[in-house]
N, C-alpha and C. Protein backbone atom coordinates (compact mmCIF):
# COMPACT_ATOMS: atom_id res chain seq x y z
N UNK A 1 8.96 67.96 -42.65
CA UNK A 1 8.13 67.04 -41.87
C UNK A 1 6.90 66.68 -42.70
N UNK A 2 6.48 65.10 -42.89
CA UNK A 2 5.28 64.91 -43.56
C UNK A 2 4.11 65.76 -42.78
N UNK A 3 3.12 66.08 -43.42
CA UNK A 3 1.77 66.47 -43.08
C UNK A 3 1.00 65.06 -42.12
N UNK A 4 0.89 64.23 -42.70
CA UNK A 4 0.33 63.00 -41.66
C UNK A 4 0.91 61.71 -41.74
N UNK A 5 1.05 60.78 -40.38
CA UNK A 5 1.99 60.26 -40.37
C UNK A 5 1.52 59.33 -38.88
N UNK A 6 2.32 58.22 -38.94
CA UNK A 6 1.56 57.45 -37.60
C UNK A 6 2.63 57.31 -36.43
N UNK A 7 2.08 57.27 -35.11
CA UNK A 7 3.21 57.04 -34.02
C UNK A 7 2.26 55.84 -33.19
N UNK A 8 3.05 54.81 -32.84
CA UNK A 8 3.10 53.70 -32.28
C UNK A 8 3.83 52.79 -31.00
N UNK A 9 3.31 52.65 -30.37
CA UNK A 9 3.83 51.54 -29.64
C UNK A 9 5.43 50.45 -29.84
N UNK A 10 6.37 50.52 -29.44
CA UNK A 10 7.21 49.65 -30.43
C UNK A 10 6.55 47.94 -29.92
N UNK A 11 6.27 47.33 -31.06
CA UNK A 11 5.51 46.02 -31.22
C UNK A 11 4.48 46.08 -31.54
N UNK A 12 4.26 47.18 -31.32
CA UNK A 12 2.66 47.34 -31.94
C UNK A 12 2.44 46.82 -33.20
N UNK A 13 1.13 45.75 -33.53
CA UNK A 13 0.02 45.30 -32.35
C UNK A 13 0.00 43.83 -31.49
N UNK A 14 1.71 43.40 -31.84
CA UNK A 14 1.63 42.16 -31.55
C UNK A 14 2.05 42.03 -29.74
N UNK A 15 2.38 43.51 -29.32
CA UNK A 15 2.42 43.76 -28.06
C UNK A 15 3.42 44.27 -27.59
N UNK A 16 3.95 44.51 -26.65
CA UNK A 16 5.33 45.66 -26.11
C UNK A 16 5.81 44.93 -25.13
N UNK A 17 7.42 45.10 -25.08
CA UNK A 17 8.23 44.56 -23.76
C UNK A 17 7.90 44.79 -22.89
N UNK A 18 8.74 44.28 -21.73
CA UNK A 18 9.00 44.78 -20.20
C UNK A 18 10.13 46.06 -20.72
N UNK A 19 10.11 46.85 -19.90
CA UNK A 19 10.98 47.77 -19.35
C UNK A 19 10.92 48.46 -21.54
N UNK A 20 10.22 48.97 -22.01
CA UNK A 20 9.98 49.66 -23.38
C UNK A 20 9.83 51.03 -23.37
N UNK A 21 10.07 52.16 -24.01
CA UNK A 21 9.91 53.18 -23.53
C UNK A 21 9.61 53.64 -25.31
N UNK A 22 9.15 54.98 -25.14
CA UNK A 22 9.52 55.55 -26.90
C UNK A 22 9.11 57.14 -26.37
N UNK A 23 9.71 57.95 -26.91
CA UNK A 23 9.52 59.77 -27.02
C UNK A 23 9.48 60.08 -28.27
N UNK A 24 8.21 60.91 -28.76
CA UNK A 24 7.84 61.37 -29.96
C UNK A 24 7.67 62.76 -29.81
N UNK A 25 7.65 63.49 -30.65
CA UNK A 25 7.64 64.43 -30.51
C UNK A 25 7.48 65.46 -32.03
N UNK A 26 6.84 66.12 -32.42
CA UNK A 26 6.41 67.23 -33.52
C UNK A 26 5.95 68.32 -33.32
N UNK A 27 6.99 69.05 -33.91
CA UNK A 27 6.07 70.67 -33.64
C UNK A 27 6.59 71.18 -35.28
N UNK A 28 4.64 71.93 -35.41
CA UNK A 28 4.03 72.64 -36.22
C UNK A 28 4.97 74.14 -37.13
N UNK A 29 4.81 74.27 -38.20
CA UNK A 29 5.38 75.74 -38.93
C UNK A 29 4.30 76.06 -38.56
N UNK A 30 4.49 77.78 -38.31
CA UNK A 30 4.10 78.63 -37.94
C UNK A 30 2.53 78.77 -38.69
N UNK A 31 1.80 79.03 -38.21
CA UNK A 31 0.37 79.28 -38.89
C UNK A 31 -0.54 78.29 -38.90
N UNK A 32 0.39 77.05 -38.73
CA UNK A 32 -0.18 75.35 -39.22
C UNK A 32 -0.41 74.57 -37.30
N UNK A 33 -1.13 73.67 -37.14
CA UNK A 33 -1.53 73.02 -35.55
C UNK A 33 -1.10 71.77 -36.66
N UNK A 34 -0.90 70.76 -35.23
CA UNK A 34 -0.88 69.18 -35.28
C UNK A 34 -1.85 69.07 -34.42
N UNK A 35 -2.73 67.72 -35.29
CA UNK A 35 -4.02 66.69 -34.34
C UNK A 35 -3.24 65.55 -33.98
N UNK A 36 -2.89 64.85 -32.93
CA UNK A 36 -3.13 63.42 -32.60
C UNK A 36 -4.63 62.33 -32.68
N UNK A 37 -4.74 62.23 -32.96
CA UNK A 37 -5.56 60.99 -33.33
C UNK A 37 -5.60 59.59 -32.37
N UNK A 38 -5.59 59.20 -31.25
CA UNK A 38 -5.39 57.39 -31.33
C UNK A 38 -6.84 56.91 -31.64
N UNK A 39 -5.94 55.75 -31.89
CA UNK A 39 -6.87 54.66 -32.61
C UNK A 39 -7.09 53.66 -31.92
N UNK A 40 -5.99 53.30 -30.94
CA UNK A 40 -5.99 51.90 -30.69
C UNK A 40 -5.19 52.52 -28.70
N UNK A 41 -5.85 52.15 -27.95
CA UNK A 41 -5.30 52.20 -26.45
C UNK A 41 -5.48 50.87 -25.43
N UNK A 42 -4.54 49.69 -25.90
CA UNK A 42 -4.34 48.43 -24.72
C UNK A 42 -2.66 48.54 -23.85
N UNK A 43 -3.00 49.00 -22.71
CA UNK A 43 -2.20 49.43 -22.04
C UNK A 43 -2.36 48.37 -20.64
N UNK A 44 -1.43 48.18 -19.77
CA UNK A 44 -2.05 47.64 -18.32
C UNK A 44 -2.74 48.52 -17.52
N UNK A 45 -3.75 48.54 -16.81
CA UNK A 45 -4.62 48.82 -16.01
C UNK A 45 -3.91 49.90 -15.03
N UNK A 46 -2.74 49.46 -14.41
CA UNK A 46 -2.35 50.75 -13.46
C UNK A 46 -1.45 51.40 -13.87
N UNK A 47 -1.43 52.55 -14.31
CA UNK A 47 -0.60 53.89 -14.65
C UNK A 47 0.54 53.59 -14.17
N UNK A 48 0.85 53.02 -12.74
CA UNK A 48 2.56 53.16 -12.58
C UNK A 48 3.51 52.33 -13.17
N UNK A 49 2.86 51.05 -13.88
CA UNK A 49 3.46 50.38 -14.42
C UNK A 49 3.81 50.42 -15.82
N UNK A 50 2.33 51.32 -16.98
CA UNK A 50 2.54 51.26 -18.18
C UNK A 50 1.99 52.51 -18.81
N UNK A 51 2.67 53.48 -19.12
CA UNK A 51 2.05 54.70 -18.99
C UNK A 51 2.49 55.36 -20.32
N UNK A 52 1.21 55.91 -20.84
CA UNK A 52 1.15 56.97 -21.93
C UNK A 52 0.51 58.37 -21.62
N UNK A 53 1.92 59.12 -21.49
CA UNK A 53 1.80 60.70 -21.27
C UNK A 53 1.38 61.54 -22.89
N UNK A 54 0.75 62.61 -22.66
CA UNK A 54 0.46 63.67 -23.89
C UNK A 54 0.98 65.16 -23.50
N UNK A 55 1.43 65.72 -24.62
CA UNK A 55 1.81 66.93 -24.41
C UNK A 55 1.25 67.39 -25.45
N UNK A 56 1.00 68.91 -25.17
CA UNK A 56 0.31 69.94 -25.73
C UNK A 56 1.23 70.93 -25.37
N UNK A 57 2.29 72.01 -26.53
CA UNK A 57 3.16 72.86 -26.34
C UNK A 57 3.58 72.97 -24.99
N UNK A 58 3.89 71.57 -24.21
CA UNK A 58 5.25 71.48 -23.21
C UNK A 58 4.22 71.09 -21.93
N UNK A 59 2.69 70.90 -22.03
CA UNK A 59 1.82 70.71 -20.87
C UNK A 59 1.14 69.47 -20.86
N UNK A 60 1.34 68.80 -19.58
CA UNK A 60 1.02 67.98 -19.74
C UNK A 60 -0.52 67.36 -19.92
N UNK A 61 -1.38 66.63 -21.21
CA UNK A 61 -2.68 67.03 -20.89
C UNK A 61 -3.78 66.10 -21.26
N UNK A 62 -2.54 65.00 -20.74
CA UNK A 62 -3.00 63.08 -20.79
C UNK A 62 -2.11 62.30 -19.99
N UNK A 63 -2.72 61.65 -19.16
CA UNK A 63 -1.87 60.15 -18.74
C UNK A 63 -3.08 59.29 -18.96
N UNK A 64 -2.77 57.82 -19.62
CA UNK A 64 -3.34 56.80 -20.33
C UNK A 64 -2.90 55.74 -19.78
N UNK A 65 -3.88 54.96 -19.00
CA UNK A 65 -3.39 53.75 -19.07
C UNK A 65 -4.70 52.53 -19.46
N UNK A 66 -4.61 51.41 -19.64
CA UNK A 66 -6.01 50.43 -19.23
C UNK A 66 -6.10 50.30 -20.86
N UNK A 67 -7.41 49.82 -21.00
CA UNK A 67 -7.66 49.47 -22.59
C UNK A 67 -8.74 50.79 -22.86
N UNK A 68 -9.18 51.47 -23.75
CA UNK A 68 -10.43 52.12 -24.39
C UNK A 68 -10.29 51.98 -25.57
N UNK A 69 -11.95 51.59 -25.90
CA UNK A 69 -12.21 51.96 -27.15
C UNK A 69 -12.13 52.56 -28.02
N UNK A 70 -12.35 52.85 -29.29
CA UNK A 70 -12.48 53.83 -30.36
C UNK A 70 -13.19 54.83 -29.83
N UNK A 71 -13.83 54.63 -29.60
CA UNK A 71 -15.39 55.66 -29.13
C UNK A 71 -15.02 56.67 -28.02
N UNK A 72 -14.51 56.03 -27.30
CA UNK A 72 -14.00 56.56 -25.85
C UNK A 72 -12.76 57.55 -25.99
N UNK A 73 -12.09 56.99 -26.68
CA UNK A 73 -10.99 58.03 -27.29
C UNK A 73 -11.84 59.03 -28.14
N UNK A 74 -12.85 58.85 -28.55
CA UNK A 74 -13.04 59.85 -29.74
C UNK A 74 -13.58 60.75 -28.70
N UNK A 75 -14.37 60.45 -27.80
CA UNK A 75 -15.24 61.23 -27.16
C UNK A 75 -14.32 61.77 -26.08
N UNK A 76 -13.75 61.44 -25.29
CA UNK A 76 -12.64 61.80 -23.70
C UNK A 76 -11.16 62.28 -24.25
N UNK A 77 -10.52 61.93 -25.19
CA UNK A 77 -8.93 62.04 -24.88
C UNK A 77 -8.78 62.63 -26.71
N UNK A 78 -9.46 62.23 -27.62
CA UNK A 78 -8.80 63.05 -28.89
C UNK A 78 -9.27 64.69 -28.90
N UNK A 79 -10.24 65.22 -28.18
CA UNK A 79 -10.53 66.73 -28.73
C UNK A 79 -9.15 67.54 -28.28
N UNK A 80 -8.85 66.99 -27.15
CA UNK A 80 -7.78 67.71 -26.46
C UNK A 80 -6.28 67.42 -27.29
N UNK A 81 -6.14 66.55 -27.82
CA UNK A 81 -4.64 66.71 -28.60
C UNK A 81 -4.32 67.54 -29.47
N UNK A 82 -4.21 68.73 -29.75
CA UNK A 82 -4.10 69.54 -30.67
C UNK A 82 -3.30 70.22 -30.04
N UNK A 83 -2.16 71.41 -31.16
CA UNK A 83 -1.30 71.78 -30.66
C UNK A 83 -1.95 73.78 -30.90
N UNK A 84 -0.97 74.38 -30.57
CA UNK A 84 -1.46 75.92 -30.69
C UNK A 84 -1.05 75.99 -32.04
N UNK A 85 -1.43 77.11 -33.23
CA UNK A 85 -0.09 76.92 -34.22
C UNK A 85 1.20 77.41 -33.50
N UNK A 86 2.08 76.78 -34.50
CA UNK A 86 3.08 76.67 -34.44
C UNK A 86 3.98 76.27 -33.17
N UNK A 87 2.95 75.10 -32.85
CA UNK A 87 3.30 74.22 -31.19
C UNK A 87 3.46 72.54 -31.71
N UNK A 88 3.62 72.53 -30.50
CA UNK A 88 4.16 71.34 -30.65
C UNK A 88 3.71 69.95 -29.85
N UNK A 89 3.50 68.94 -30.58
CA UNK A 89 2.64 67.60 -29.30
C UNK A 89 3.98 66.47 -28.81
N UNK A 90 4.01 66.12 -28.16
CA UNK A 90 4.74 65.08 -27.65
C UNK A 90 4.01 63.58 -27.02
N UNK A 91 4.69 62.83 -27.24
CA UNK A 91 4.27 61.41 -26.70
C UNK A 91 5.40 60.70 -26.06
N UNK A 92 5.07 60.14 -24.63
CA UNK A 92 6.01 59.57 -23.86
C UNK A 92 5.77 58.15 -23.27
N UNK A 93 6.00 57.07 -23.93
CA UNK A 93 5.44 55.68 -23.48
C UNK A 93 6.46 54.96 -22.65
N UNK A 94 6.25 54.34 -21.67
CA UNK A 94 7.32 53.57 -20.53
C UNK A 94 6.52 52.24 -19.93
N UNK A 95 6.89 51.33 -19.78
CA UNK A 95 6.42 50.07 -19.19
C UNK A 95 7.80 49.68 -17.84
N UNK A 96 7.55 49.38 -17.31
CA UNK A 96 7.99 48.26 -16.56
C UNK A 96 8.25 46.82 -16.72
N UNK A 97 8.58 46.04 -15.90
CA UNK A 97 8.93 44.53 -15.96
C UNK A 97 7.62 43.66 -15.67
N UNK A 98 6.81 44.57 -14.98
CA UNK A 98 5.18 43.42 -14.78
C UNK A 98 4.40 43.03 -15.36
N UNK A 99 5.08 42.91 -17.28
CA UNK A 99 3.82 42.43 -17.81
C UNK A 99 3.43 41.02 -18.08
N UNK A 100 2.22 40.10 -17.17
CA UNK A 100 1.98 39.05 -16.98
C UNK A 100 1.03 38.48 -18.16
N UNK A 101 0.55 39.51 -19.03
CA UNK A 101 -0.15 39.04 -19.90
C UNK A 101 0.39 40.40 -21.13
N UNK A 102 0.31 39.61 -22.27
CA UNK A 102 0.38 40.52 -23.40
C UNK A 102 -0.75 41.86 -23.59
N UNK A 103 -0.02 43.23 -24.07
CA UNK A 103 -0.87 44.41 -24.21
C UNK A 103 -0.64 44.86 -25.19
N UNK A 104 -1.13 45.16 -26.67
CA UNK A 104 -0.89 45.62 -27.68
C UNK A 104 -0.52 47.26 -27.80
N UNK A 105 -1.26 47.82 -26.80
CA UNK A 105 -0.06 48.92 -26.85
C UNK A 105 -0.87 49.82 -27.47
N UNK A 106 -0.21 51.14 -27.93
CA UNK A 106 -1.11 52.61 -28.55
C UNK A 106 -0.62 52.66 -30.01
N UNK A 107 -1.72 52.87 -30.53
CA UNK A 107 -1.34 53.73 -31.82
C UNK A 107 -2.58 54.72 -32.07
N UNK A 108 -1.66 55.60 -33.18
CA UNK A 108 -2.49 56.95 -33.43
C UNK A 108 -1.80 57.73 -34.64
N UNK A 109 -2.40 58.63 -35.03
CA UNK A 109 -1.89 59.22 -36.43
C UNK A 109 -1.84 60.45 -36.22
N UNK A 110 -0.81 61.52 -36.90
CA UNK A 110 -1.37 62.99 -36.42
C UNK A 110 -1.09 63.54 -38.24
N UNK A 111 -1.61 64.36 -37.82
CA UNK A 111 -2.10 65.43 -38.87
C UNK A 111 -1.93 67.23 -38.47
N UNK A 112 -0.89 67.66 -40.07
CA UNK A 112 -1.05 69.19 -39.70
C UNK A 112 -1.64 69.55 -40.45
N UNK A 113 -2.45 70.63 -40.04
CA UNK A 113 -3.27 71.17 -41.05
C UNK A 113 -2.92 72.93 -40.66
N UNK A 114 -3.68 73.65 -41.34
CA UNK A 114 -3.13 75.22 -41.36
C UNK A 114 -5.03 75.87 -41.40
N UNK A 115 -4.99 76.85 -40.66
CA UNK A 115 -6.50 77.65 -40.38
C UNK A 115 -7.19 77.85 -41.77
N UNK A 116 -7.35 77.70 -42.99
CA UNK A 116 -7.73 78.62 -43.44
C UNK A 116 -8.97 80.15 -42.79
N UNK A 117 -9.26 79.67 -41.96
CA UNK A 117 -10.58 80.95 -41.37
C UNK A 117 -9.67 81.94 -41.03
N UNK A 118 -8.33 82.33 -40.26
CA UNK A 118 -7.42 82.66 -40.44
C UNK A 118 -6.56 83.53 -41.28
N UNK A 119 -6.81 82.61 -43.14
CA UNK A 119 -6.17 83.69 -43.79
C UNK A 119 -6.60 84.56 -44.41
N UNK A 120 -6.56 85.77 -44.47
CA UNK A 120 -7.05 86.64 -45.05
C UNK A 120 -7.44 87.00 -46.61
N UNK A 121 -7.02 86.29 -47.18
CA UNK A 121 -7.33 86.12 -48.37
C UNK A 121 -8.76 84.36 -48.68
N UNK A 122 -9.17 84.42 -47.36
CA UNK A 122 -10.31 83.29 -47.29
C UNK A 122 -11.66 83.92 -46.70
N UNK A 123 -11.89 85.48 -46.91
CA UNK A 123 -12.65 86.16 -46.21
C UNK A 123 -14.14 85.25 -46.47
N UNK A 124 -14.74 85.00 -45.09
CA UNK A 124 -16.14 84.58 -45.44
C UNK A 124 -16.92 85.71 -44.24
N UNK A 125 -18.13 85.82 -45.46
CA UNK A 125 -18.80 87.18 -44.94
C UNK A 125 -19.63 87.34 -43.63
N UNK A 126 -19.75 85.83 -43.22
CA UNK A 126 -20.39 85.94 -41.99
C UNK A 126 -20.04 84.82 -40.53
N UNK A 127 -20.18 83.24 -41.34
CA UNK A 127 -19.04 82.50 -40.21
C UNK A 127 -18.23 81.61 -41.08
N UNK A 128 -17.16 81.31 -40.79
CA UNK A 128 -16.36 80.51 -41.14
C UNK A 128 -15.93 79.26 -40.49
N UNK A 129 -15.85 78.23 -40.78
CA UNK A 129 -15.84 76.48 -40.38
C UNK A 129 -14.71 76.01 -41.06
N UNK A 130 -13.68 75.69 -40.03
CA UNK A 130 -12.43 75.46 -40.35
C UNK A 130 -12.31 74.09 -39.89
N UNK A 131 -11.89 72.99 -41.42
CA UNK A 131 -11.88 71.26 -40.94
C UNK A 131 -10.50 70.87 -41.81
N UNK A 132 -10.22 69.83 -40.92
CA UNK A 132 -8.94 69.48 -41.49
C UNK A 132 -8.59 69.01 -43.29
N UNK A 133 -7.78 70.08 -43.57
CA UNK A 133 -8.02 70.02 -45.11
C UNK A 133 -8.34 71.38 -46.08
N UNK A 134 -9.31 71.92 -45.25
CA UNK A 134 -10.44 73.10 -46.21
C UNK A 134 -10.75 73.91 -44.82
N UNK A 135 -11.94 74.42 -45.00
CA UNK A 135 -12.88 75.38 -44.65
C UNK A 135 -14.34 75.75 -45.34
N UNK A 136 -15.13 76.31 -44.87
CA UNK A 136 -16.48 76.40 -45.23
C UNK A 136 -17.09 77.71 -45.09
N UNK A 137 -17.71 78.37 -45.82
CA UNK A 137 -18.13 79.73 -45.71
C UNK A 137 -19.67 79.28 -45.17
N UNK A 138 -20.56 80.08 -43.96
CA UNK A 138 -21.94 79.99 -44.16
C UNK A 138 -22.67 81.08 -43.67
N UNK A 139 -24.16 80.89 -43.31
CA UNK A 139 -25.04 82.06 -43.34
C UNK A 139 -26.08 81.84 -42.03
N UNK A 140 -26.20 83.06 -41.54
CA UNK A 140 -26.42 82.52 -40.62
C UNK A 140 -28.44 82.52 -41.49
N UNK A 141 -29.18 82.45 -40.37
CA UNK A 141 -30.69 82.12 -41.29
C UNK A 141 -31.43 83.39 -41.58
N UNK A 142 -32.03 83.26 -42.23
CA UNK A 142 -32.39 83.94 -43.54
C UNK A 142 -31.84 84.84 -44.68
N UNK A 143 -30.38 84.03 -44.59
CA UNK A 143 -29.28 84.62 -45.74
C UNK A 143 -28.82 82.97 -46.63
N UNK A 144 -28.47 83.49 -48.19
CA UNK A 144 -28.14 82.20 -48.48
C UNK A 144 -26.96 82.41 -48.75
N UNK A 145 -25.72 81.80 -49.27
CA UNK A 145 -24.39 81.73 -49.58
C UNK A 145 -24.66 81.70 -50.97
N UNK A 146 -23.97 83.08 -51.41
CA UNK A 146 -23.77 83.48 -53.04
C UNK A 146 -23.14 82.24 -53.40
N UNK A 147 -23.01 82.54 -55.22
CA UNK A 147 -21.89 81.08 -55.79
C UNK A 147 -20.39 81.38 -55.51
N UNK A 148 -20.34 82.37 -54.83
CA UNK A 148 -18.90 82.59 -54.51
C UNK A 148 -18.17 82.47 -53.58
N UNK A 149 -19.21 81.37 -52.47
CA UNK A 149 -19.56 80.74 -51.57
C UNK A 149 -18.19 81.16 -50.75
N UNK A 150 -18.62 82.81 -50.53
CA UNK A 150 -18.00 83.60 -49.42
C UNK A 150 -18.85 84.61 -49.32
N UNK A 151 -19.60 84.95 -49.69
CA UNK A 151 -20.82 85.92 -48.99
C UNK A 151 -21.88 85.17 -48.97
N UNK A 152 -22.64 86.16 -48.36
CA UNK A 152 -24.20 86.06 -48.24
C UNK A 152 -24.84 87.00 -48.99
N UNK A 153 -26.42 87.17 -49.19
CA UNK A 153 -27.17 87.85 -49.45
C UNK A 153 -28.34 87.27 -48.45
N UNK A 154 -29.11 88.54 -48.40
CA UNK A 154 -30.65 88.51 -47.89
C UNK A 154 -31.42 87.18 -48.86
N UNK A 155 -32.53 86.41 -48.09
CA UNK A 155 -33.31 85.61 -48.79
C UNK A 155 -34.21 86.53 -48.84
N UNK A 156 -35.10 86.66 -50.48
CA UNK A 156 -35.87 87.36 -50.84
C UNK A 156 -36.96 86.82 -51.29
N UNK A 157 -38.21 86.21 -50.19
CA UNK A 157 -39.47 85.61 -50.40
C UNK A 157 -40.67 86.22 -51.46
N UNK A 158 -40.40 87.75 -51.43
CA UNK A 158 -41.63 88.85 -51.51
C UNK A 158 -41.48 89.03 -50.39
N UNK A 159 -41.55 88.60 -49.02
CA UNK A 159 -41.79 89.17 -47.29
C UNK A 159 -40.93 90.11 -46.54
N UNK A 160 -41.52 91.17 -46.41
CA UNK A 160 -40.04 92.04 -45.33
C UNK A 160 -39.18 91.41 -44.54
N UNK A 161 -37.93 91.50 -44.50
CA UNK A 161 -37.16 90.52 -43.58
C UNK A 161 -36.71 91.98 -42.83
N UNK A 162 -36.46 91.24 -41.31
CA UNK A 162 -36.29 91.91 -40.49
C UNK A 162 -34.17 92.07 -40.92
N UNK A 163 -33.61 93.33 -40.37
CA UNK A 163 -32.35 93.27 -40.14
C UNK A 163 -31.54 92.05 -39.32
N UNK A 164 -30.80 92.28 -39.73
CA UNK A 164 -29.78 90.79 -39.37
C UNK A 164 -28.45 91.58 -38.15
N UNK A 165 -28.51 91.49 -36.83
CA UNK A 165 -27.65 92.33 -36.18
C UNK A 165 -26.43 91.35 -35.74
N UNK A 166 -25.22 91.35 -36.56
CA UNK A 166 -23.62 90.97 -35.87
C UNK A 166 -23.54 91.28 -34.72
């Protein structure tokens, strides 16, 4: 299975039939999650007619209908698409015969990525920040990140620093 890859609307963006349907579906190797992403949500206004379902390892944990923005998706409906590792997302699109005006329909991209914070051979000495791609070692304050930018050390002003309690 590619790592990232796009799922769409069929017509998308020049718009979708009456009576259109599509089932997508990806699940993750073990250790590794899938993100959904959309980008683009012009759908008709009432759910019973034109409907985009989300799954999250077999639950359901989106119905979509109407137009939103970029923004709106970024903020309401993308944090939640992610799968567990080694789970799996699904997408279920269906229309009906009522469409009186053209709707361009969904698209979106997903992406697997794998924890590094996770593997054990990525030890970071105090927190670890796991982003699609990499990871990040850091400190919490008044420690800096050695060049081996997996520990810390004490910052050493001349001033007593108080203990640092985990």
């Amino acid at each position: 299975m590619p790592m990232v890859g796009w799922v769409e609307s069929p017509g998308y963006p020049r718009g979708y039939e009456p009576f259109t349907s599509l089932t997508w579906a990806r699940c993750a190797p073990p250790g590794h999650t899938l993100t959904l992403v959309l980008t683009h949500l012009d759908l008709k206004d009432r759910c019973e007619n034109d409907t985009l379902k989300l799954y999250a390892d077999g639950s359901l944990i989106s119905t979509l209908c109407g137009t939103m923005s970029l923004e709106e998706l970024r903020l309401s409906v993308n944090p939640s698409l992610v799968s567990s590792p080694g789970g799996c997302l699904n997408v279920s699109f269906s229309t009906d015969y009522s469409n009186t005006e053209r709707h361009a329909g969904f698209r979106g991209f997903y992406i697997q990525d794998y924890d590094e914070c996770d593997d054990p051979n990525n030890k970071c000495s105090h927190f670890c920040y796991n982003f699609i791609g990499g990871y990040m070692c850091a400190c919490p304050s008044g420690y800096l990140l050695n060049a081996d930018n997996h520990t810390c050390s004490v910052v050493d002003c001349g001033m007593p620093t108080l203990p640092y309690a985990v």
